[in-house]
N, C-alpha and C. Protein backbone atom coordinates (compact mmCIF):
# COMPACT_ATOMS: atom_id res chain seq x y z
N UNK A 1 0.82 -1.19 0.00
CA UNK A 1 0.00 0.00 0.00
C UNK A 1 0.87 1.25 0.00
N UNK A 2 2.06 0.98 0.86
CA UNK A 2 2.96 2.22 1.16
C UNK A 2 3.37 2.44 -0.45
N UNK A 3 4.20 1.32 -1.33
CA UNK A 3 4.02 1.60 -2.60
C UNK A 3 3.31 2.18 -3.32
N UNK A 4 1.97 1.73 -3.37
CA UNK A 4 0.90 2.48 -4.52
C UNK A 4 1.08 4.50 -3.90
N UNK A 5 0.80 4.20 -2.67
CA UNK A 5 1.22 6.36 -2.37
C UNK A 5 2.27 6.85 -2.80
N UNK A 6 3.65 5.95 -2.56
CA UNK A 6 4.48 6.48 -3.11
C UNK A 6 4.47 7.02 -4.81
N UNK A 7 4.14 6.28 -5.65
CA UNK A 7 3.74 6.70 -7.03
C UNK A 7 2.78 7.16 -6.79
N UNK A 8 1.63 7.42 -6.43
CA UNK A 8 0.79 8.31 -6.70
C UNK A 8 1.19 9.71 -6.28
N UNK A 9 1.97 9.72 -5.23
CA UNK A 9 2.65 11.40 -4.92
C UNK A 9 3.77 11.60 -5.99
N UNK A 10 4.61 10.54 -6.68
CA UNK A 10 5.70 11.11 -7.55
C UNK A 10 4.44 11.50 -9.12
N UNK A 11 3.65 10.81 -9.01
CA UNK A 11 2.94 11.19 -10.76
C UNK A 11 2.09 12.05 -10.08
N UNK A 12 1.84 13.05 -8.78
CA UNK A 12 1.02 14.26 -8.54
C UNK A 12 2.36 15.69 -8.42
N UNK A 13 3.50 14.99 -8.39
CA UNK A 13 4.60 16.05 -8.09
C UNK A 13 4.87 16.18 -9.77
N UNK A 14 5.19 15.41 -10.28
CA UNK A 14 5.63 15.43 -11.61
C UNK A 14 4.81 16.35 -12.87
N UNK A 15 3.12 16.11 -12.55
CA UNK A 15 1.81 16.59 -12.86
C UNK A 15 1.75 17.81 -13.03
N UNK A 16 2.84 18.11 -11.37
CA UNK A 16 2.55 19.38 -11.00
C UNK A 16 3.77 20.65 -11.67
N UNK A 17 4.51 19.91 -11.95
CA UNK A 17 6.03 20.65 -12.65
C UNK A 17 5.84 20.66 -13.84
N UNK A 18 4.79 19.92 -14.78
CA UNK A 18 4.66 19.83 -15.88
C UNK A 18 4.46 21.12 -16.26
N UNK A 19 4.86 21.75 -17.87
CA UNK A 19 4.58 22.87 -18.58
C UNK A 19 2.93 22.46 -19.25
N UNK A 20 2.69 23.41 -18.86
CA UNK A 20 1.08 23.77 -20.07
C UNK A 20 1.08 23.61 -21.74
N UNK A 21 0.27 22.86 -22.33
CA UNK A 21 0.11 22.55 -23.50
C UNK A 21 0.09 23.87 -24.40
N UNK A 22 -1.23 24.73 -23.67
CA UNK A 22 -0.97 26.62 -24.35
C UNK A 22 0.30 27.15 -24.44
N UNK A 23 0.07 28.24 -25.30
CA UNK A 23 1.51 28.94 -25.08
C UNK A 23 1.23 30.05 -24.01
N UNK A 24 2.37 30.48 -23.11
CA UNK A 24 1.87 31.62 -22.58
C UNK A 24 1.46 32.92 -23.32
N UNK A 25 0.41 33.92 -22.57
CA UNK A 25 -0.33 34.81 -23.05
C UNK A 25 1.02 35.68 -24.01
N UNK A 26 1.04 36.41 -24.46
CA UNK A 26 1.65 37.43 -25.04
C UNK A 26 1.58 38.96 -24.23
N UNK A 27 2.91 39.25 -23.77
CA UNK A 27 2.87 40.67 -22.89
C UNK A 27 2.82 41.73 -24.02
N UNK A 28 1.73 42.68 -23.74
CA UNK A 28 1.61 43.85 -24.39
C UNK A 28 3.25 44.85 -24.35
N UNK A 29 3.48 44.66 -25.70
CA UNK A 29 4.92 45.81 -25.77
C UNK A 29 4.54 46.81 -25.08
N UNK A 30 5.59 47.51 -23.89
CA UNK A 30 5.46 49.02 -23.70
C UNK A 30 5.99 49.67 -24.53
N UNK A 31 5.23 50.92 -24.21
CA UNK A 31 5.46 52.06 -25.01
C UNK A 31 7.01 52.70 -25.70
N UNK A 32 7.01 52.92 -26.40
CA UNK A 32 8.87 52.98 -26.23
C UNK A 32 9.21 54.77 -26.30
N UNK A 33 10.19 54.27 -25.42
CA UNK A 33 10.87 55.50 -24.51
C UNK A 33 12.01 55.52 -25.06
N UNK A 34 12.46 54.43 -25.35
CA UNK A 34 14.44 54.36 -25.57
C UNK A 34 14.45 54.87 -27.01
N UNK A 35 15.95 55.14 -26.97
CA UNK A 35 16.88 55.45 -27.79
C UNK A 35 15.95 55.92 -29.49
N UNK A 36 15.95 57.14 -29.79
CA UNK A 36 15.16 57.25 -30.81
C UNK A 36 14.11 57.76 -31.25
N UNK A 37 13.13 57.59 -29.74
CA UNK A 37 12.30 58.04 -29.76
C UNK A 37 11.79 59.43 -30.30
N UNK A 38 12.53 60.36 -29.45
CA UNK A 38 12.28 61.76 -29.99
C UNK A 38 12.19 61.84 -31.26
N UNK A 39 13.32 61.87 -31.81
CA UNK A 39 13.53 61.51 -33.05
C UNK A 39 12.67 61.15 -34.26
N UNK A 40 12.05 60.31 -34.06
CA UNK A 40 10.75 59.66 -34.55
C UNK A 40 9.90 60.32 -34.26
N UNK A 41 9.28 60.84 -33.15
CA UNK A 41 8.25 61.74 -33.03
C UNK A 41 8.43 62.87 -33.71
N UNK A 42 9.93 63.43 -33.65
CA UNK A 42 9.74 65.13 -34.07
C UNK A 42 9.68 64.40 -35.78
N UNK A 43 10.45 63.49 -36.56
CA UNK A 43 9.93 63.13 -37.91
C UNK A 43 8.53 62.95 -38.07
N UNK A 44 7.85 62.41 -37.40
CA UNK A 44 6.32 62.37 -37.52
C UNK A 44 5.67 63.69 -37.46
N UNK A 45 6.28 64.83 -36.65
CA UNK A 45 5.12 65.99 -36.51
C UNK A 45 6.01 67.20 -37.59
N UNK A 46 7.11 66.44 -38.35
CA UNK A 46 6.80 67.13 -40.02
C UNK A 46 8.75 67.71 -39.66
N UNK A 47 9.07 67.24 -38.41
CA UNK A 47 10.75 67.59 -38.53
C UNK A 47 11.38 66.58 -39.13
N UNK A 48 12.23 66.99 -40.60
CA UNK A 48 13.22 65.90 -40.99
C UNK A 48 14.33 65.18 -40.20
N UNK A 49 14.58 64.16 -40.55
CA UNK A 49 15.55 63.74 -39.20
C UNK A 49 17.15 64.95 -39.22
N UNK A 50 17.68 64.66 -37.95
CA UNK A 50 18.64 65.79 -37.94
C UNK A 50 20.21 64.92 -38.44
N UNK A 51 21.04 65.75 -38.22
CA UNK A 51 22.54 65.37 -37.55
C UNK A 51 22.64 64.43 -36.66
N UNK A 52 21.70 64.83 -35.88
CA UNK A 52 22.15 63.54 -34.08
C UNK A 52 22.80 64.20 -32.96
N UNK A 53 23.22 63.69 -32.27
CA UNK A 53 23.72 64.16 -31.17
C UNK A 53 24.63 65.51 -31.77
N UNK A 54 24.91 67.02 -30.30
CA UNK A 54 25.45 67.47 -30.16
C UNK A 54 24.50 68.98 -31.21
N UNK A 55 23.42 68.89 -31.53
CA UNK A 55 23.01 69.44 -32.42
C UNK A 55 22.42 70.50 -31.28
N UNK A 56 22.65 71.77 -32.16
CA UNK A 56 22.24 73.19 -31.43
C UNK A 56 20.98 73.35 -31.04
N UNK A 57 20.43 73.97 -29.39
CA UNK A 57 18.89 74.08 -29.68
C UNK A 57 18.01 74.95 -30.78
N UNK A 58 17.06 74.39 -30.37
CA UNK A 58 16.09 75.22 -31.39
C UNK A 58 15.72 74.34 -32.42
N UNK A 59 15.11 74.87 -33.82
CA UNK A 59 14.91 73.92 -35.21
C UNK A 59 15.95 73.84 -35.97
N UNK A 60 16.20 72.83 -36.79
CA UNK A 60 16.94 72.42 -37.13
C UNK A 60 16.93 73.28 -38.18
N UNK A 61 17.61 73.37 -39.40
CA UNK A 61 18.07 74.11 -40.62
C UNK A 61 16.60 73.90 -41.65
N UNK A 62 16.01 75.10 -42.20
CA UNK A 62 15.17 74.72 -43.21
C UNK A 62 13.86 74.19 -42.30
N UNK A 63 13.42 74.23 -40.89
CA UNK A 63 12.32 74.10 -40.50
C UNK A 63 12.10 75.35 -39.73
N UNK A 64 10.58 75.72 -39.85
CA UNK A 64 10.07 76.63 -39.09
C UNK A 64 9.93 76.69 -37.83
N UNK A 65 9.86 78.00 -36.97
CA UNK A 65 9.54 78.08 -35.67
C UNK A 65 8.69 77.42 -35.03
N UNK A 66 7.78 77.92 -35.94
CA UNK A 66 6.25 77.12 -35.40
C UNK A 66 6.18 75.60 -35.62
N UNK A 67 6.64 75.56 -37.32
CA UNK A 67 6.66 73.93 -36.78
C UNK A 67 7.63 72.72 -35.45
N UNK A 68 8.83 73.43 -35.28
CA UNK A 68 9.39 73.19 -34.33
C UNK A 68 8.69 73.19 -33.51
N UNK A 69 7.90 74.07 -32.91
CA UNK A 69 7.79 74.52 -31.47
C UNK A 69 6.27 73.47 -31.25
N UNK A 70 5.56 73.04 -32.14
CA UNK A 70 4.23 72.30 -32.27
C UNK A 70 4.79 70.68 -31.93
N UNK A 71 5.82 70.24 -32.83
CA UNK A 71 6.98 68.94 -32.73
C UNK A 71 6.84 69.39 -31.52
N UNK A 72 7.45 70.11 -30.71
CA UNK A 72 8.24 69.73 -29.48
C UNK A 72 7.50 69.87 -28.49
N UNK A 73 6.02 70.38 -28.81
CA UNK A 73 4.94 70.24 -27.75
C UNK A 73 4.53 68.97 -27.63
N UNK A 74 4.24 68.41 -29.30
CA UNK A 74 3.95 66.85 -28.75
C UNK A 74 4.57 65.82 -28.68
N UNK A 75 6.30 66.29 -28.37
CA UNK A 75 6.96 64.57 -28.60
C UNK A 75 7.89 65.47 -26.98
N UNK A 76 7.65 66.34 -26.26
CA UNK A 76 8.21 66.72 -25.11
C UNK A 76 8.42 65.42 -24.20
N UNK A 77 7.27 64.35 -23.88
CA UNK A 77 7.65 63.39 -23.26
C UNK A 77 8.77 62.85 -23.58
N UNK A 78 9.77 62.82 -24.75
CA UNK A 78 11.11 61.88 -25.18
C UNK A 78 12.05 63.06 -24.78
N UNK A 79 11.89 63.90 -24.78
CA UNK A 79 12.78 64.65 -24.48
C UNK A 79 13.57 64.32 -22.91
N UNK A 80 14.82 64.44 -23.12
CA UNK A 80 15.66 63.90 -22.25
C UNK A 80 15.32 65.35 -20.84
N UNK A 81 16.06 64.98 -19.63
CA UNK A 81 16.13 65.99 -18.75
C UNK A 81 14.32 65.55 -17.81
N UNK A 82 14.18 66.43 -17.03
CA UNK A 82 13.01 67.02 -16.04
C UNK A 82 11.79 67.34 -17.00
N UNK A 83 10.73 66.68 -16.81
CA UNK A 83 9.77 67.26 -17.51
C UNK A 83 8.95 68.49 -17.43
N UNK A 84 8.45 69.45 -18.77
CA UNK A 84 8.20 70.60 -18.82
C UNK A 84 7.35 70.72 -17.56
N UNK A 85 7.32 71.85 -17.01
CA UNK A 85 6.03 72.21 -15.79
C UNK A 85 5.19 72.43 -16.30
């Protein structure tokens, strides 16, 4: 009898370590923050991409004030540093 428990606890331990037939769910990508970002945003709200690092403030060459200043209202979250008040 002590036998038959013994296998019945190793095929309820074993049961229990087993992987699931499903695949696990799929984690929703976060949002992306890294490397680029800005970048991509200010290209989306009509700024061509720049130089890259070390580049002077303000708009870049051949873009407007306003369009700058509209870019940088809505891609301010990538912007590196303390966020605007």
């Amino acid at each position: 009898m002590l036998r038959i428990a013994m296998v019945g606890a190793a095929a309820l331990l074993i049961a229990g370590c087993s992987s699931s037939d499903s695949p696990p769910a799929p984690e929703s990508p976060p949002a992306s923050t890294g490397h680029g970002s800005l970048a991509a945003c200010l290209h989306d709200n009509g700024v061509p991409d720049t130089a890259g690092p070390g580049a002077a403030p303000g708009p870049p060459a051949g873009v407007d004030q306003s369009t700058w200043d509209r870019a940088m209202s809505a891609c301010g979250q990538f912007a590196p540093g303390p966020p605007a008040p």
